[in-house]
PDB file of N, CA and C in Angstrom:
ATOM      1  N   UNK A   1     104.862  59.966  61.704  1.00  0.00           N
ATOM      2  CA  UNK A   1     106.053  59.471  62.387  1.00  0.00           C
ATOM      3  C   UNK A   1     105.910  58.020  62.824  1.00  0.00           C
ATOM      4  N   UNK A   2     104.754  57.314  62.686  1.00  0.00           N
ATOM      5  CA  UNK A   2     104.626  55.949  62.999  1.00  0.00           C
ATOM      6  C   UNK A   2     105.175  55.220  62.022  1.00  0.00           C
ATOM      7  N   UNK A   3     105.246  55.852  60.815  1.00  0.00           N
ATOM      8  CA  UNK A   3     106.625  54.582  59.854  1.00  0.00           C
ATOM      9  C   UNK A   3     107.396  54.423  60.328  1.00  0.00           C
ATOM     10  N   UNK A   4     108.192  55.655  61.119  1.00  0.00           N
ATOM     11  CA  UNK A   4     109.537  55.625  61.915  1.00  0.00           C
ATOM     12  C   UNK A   4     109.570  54.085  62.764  1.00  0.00           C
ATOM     13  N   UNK A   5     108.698  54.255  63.339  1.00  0.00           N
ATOM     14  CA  UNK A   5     108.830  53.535  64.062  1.00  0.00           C
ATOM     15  C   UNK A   5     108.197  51.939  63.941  1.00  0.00           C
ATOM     16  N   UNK A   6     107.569  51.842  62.677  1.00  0.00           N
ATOM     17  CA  UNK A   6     107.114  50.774  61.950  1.00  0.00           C
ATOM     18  C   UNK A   6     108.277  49.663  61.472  1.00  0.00           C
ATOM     19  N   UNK A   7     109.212  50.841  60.775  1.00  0.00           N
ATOM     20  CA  UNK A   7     110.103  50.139  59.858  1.00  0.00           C
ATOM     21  C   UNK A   7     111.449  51.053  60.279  1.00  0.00           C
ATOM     22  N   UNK A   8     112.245  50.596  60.771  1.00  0.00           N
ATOM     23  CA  UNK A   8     113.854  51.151  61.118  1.00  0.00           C
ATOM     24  C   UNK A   8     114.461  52.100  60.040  1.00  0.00           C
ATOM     25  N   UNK A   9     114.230  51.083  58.864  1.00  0.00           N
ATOM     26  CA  UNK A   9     115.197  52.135  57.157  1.00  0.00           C
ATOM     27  C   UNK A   9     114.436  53.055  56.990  1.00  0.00           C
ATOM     28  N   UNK A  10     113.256  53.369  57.080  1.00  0.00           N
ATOM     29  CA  UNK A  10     111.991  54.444  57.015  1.00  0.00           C
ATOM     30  C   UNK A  10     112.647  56.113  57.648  1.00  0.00           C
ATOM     31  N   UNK A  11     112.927  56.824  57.076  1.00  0.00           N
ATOM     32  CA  UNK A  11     113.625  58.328  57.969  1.00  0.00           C
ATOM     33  C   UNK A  11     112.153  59.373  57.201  1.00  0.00           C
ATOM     34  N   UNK A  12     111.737  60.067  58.226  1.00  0.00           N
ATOM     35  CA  UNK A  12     110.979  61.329  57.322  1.00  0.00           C
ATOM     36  C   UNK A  12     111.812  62.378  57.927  1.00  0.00           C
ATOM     37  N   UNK A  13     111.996  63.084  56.917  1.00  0.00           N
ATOM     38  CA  UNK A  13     112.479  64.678  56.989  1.00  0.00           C
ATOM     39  C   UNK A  13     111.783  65.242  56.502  1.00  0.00           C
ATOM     40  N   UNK A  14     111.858  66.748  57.018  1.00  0.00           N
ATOM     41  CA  UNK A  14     111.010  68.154  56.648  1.00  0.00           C
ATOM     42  C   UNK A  14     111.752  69.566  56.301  1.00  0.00           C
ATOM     43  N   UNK A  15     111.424  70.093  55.301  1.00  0.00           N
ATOM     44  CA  UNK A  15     112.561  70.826  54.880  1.00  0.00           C
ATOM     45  C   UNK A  15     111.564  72.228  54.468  1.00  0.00           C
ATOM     46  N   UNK A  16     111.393  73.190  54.513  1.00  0.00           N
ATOM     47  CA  UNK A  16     110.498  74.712  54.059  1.00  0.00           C
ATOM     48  C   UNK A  16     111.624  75.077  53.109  1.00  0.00           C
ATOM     49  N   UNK A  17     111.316  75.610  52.632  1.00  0.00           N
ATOM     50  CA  UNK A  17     111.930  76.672  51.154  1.00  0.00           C
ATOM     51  C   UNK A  17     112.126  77.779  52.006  1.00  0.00           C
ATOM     52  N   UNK A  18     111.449  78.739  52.563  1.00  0.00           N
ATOM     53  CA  UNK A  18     111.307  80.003  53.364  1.00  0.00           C
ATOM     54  C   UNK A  18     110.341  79.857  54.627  1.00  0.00           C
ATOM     55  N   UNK A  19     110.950  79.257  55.636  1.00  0.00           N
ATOM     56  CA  UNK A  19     110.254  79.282  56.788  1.00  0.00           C
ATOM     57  C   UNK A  19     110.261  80.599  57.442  1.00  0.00           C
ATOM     58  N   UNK A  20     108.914  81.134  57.720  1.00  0.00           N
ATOM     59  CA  UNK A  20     108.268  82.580  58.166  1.00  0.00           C
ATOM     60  C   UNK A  20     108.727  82.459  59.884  1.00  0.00           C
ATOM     61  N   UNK A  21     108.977  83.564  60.016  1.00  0.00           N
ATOM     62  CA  UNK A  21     109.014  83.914  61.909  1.00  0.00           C
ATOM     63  C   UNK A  21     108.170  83.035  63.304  1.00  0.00           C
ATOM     64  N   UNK A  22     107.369  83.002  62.221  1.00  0.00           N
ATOM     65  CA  UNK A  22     105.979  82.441  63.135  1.00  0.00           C
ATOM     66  C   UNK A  22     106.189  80.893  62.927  1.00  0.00           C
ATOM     67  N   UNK A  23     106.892  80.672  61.895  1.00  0.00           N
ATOM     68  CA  UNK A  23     106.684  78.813  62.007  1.00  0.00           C
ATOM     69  C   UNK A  23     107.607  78.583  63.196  1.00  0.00           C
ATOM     70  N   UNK A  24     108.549  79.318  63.862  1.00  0.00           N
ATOM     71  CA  UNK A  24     109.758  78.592  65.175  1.00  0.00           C
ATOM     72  C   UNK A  24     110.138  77.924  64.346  1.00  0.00           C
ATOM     73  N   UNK A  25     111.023  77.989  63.580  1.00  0.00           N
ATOM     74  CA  UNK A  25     111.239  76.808  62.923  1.00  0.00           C
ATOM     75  C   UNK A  25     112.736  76.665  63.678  1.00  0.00           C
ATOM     76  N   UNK A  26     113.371  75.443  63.975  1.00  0.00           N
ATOM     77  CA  UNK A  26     114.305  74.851  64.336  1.00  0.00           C
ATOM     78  C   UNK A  26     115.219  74.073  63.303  1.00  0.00           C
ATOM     79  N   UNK A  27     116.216  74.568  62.708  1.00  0.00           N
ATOM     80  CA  UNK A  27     116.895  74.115  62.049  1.00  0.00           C
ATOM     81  C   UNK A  27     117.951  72.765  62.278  1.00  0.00           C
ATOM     82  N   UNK A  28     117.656  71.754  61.645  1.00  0.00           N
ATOM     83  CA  UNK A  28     118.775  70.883  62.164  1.00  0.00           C
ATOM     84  C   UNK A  28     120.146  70.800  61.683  1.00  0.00           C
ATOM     85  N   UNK A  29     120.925  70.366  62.411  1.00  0.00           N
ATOM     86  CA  UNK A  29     122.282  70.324  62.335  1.00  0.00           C
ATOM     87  C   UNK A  29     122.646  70.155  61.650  1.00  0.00           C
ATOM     88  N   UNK A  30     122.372  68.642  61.223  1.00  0.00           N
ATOM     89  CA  UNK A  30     122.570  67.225  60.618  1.00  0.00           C
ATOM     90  C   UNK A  30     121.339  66.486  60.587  1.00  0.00           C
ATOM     91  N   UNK A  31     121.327  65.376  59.584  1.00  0.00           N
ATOM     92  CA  UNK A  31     119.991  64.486  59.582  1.00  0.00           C
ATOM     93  C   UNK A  31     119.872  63.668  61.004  1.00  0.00           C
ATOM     94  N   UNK A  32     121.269  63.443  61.906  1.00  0.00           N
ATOM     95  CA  UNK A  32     120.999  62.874  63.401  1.00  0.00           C
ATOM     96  C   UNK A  32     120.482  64.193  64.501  1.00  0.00           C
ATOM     97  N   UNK A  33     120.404  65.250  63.827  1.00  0.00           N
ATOM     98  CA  UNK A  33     119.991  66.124  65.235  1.00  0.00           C
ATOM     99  C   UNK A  33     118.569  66.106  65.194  1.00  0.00           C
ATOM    100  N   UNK A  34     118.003  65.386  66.525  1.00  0.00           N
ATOM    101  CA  UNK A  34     116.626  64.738  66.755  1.00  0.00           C
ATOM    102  C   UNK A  34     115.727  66.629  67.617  1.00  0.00           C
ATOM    103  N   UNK A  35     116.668  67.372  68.030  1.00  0.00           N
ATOM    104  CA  UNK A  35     116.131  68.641  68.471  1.00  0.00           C
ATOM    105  C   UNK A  35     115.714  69.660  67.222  1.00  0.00           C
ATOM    106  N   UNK A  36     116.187  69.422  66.395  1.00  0.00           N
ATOM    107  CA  UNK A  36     115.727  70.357  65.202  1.00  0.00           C
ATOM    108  C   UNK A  36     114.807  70.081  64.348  1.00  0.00           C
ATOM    109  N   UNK A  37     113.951  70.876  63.775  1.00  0.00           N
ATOM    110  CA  UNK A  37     112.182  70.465  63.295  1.00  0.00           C
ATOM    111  C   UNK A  37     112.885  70.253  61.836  1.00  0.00           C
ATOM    112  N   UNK A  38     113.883  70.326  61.055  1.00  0.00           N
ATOM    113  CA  UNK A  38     113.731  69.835  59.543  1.00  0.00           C
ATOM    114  C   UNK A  38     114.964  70.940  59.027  1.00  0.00           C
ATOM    115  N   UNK A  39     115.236  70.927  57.348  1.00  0.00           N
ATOM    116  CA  UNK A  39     116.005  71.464  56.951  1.00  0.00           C
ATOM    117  C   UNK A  39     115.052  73.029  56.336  1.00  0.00           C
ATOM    118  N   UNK A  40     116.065  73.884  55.703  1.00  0.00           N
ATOM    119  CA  UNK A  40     115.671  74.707  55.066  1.00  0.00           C
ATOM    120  C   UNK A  40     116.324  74.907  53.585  1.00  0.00           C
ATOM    121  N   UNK A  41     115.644  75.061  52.410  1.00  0.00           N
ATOM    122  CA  UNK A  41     115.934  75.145  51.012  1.00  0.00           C
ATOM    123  C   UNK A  41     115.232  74.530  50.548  1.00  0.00           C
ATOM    124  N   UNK A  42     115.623  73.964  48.701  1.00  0.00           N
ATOM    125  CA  UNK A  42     114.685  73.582  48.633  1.00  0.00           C
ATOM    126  C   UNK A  42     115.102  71.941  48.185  1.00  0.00           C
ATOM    127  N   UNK A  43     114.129  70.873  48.700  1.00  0.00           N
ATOM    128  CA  UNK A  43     114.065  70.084  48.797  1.00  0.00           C
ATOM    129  C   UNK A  43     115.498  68.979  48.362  1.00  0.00           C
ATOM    130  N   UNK A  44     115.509  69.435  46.859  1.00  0.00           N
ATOM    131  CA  UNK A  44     116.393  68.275  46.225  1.00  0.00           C
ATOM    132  C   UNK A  44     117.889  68.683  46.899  1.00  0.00           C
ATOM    133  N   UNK A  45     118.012  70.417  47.353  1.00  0.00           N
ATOM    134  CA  UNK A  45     119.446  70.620  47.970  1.00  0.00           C
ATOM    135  C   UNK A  45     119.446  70.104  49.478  1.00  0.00           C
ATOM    136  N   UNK A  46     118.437  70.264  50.141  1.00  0.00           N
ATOM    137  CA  UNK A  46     118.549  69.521  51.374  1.00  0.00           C
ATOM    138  C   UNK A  46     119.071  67.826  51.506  1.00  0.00           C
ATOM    139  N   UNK A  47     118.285  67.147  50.311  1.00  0.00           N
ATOM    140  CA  UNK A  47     118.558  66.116  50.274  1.00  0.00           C
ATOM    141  C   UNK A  47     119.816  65.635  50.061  1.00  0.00           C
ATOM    142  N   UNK A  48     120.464  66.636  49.071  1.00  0.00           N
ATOM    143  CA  UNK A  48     122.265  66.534  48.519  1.00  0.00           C
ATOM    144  C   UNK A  48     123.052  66.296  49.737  1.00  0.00           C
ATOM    145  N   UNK A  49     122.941  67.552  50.306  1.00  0.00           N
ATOM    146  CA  UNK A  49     123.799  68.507  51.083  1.00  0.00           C
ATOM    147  C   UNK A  49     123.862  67.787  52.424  1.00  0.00           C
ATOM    148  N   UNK A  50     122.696  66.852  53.065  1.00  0.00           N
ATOM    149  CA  UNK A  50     122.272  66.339  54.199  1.00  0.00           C
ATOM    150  C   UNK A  50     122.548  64.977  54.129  1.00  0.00           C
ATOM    151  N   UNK A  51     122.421  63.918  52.838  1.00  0.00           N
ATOM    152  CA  UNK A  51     122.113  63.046  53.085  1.00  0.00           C
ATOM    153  C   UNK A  51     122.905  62.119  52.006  1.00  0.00           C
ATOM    154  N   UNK A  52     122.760  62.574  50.681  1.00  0.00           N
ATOM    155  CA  UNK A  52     123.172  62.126  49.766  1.00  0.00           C
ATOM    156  C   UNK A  52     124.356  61.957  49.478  1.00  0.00           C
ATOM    157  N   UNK A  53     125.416  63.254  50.092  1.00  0.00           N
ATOM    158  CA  UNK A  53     126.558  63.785  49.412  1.00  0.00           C
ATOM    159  C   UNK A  53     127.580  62.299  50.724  1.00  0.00           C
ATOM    160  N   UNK A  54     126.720  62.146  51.880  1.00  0.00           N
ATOM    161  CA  UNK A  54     127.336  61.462  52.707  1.00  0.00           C
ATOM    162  C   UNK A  54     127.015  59.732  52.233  1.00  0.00           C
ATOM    163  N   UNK A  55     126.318  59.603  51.687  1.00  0.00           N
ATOM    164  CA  UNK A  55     125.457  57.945  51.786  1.00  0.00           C
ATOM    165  C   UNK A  55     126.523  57.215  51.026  1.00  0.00           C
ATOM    166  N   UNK A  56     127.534  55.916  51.214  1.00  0.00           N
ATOM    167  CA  UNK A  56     128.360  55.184  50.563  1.00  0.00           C
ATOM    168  C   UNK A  56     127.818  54.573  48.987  1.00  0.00           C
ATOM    169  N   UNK A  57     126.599  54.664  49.339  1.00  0.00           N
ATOM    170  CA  UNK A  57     126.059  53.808  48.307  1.00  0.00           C
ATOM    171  C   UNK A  57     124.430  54.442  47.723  1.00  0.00           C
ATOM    172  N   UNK A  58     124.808  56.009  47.607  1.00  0.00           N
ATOM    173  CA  UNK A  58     123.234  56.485  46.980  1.00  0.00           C
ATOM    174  C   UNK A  58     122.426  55.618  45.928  1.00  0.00           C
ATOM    175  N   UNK A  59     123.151  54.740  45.213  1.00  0.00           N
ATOM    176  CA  UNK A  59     122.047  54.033  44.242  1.00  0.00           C
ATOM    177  C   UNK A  59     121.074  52.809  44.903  1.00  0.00           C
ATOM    178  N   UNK A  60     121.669  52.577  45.853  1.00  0.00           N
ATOM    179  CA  UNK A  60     120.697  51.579  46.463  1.00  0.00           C
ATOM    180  C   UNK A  60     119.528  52.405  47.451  1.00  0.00           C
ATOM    181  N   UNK A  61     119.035  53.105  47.626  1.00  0.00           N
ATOM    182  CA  UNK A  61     118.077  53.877  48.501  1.00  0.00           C
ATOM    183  C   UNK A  61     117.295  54.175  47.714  1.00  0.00           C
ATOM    184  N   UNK A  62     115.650  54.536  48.208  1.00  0.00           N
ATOM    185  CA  UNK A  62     114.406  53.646  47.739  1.00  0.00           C
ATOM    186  C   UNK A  62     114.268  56.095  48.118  1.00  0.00           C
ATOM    187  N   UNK A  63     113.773  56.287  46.828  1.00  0.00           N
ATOM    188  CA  UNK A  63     112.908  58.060  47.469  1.00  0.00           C
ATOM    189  C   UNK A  63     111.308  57.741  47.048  1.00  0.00           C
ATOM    190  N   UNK A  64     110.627  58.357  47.857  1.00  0.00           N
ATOM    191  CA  UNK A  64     109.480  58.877  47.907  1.00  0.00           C
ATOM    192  C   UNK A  64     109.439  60.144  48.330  1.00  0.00           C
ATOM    193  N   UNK A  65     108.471  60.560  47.690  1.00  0.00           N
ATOM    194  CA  UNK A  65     108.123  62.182  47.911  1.00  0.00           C
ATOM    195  C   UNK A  65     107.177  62.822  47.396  1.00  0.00           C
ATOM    196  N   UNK A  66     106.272  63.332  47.943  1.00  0.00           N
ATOM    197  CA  UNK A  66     105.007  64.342  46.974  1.00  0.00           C
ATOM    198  C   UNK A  66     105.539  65.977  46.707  1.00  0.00           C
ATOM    199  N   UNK A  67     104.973  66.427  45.913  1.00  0.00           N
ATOM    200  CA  UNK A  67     104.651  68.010  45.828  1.00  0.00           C
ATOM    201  C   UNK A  67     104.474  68.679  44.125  1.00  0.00           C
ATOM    202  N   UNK A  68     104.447  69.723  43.973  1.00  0.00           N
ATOM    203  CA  UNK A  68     103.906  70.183  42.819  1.00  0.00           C
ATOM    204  C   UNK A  68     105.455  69.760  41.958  1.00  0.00           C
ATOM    205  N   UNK A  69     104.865  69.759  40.948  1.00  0.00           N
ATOM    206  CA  UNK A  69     105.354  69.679  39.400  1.00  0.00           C
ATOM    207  C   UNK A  69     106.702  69.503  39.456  1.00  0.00           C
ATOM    208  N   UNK A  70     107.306  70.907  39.409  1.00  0.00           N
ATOM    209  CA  UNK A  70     108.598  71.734  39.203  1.00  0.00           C
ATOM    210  C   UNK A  70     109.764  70.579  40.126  1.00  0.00           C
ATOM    211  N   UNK A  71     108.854  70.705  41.449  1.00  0.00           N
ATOM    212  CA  UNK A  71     109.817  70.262  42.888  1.00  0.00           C
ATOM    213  C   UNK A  71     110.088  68.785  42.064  1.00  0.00           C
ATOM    214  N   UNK A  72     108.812  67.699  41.965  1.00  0.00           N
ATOM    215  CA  UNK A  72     109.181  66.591  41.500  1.00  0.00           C
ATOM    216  C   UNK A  72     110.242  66.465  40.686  1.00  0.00           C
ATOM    217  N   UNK A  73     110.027  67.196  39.292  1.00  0.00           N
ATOM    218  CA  UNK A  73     111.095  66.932  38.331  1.00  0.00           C
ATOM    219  C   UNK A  73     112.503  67.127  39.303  1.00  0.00           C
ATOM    220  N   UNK A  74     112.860  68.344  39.940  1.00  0.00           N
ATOM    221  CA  UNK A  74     114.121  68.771  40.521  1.00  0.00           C
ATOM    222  C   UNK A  74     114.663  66.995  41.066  1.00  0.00           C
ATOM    223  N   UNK A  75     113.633  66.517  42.125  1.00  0.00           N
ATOM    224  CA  UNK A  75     113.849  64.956  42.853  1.00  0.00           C
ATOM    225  C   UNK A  75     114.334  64.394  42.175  1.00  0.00           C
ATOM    226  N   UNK A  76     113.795  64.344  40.816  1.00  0.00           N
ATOM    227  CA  UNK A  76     113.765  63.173  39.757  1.00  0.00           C
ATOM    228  C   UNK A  76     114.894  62.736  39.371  1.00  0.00           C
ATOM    229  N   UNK A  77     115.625  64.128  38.719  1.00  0.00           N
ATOM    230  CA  UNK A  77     116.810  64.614  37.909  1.00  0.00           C
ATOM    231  C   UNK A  77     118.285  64.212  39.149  1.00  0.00           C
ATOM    232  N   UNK A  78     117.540  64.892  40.507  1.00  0.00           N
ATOM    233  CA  UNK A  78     118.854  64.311  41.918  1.00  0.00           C
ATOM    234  C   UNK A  78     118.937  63.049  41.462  1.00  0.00           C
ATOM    235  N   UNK A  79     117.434  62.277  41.733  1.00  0.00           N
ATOM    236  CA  UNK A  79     118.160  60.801  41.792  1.00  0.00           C
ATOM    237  C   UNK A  79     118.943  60.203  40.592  1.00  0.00           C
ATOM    238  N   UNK A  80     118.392  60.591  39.605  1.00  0.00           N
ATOM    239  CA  UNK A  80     119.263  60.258  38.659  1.00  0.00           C
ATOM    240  C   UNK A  80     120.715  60.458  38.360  1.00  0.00           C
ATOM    241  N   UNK A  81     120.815  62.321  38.675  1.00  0.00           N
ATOM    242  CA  UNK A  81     122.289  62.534  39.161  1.00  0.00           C
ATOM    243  C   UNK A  81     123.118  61.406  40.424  1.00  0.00           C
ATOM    244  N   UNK A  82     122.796  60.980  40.939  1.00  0.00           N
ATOM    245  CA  UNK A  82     123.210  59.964  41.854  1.00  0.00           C
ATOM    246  C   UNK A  82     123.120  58.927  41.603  1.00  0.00           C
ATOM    247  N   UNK A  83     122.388  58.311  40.506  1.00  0.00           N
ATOM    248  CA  UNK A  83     122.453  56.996  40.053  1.00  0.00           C
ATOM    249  C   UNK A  83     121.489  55.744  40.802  1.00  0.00           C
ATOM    250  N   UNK A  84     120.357  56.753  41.190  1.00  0.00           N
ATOM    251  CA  UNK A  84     119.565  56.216  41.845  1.00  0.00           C
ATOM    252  C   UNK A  84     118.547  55.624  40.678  1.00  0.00           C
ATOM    253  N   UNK A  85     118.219  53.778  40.485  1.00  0.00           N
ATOM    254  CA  UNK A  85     117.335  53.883  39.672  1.00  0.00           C
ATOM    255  C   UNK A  85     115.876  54.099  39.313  1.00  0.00           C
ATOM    256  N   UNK A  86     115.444  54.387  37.865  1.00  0.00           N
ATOM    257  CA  UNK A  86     113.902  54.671  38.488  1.00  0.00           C
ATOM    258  C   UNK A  86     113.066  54.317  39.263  1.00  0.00           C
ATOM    259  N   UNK A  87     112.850  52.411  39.192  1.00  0.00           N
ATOM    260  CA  UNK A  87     112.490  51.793  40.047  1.00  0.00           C
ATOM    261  C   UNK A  87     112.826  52.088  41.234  1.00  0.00           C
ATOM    262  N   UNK A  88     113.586  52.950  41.857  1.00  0.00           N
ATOM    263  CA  UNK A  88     113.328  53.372  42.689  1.00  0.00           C
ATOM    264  C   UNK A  88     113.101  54.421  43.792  1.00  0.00           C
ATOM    265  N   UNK A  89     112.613  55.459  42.280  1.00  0.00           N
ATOM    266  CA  UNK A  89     111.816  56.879  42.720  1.00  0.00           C
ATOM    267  C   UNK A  89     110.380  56.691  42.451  1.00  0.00           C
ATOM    268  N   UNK A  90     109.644  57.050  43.428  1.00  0.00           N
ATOM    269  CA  UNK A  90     108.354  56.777  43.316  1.00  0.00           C
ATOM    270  C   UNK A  90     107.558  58.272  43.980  1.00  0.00           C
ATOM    271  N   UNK A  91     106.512  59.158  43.400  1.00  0.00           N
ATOM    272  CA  UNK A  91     106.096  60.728  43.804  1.00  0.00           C
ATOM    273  C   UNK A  91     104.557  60.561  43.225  1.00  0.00           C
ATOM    274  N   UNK A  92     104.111  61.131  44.017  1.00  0.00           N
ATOM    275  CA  UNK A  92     102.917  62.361  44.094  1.00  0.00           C
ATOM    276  C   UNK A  92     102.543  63.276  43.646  1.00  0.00           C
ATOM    277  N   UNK A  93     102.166  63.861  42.812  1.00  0.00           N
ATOM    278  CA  UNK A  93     102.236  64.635  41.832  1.00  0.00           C
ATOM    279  C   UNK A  93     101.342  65.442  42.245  1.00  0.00           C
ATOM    280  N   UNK A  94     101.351  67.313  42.916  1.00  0.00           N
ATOM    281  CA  UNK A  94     100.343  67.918  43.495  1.00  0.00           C
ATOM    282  C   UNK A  94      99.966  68.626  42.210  1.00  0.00           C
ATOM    283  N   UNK A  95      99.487  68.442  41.539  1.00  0.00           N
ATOM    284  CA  UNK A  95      98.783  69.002  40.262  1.00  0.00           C
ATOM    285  C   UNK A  95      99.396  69.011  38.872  1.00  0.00           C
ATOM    286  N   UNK A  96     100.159  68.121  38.642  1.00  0.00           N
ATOM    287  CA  UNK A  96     100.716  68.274  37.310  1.00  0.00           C
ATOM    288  C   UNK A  96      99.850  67.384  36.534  1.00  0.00           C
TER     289      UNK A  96
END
């Protein structure tokens, strides 16, 4: 959370696929509700549904993101559906 506060344009969100009983998990509202721990689904729909579907101008915004294989490609294919260019998707690749 110190990027947050490094760099202003910098947002981290957190999103589980199936958050268990035991995580408390706190669902947020909206990407402004600062009381809720992150979204739930999986990744590239959180991102749509939360962030994307609202942004005036999705091709100018910069993604980063790690995780296995499958998830990446899903990111990949969003940004592209949005017209985000490559240059400016950049990932982590947890074992591919």
């Amino acid at each position: 959370r110190a990027l947050e506060k490094d760099f202003p344009n910098f947002k981290f969100y957190l999103a589980l696929s199936e958050p268990m009983e035991q995580d408390n998990w706190k669902v947020k509202a909206d990407i402004n509700d600062e009381a809720g721990d992150g979204f739930v689904g999986f990744i590239h729909n959180c991102v749509i549904e939360n962030y994307l579907n609202h942004h005036e101008s999705p091709e100018d915004i910069e993604l980063y993101f790690c995780g296995p294989p499958l998830m990446n490609q899903a990111v990949q294919k969003m940004g592209e559906d949005f017209g985000i260019p490559d240059e400016h998707i950049r990932f982590d690749d947890f074992g591919g």
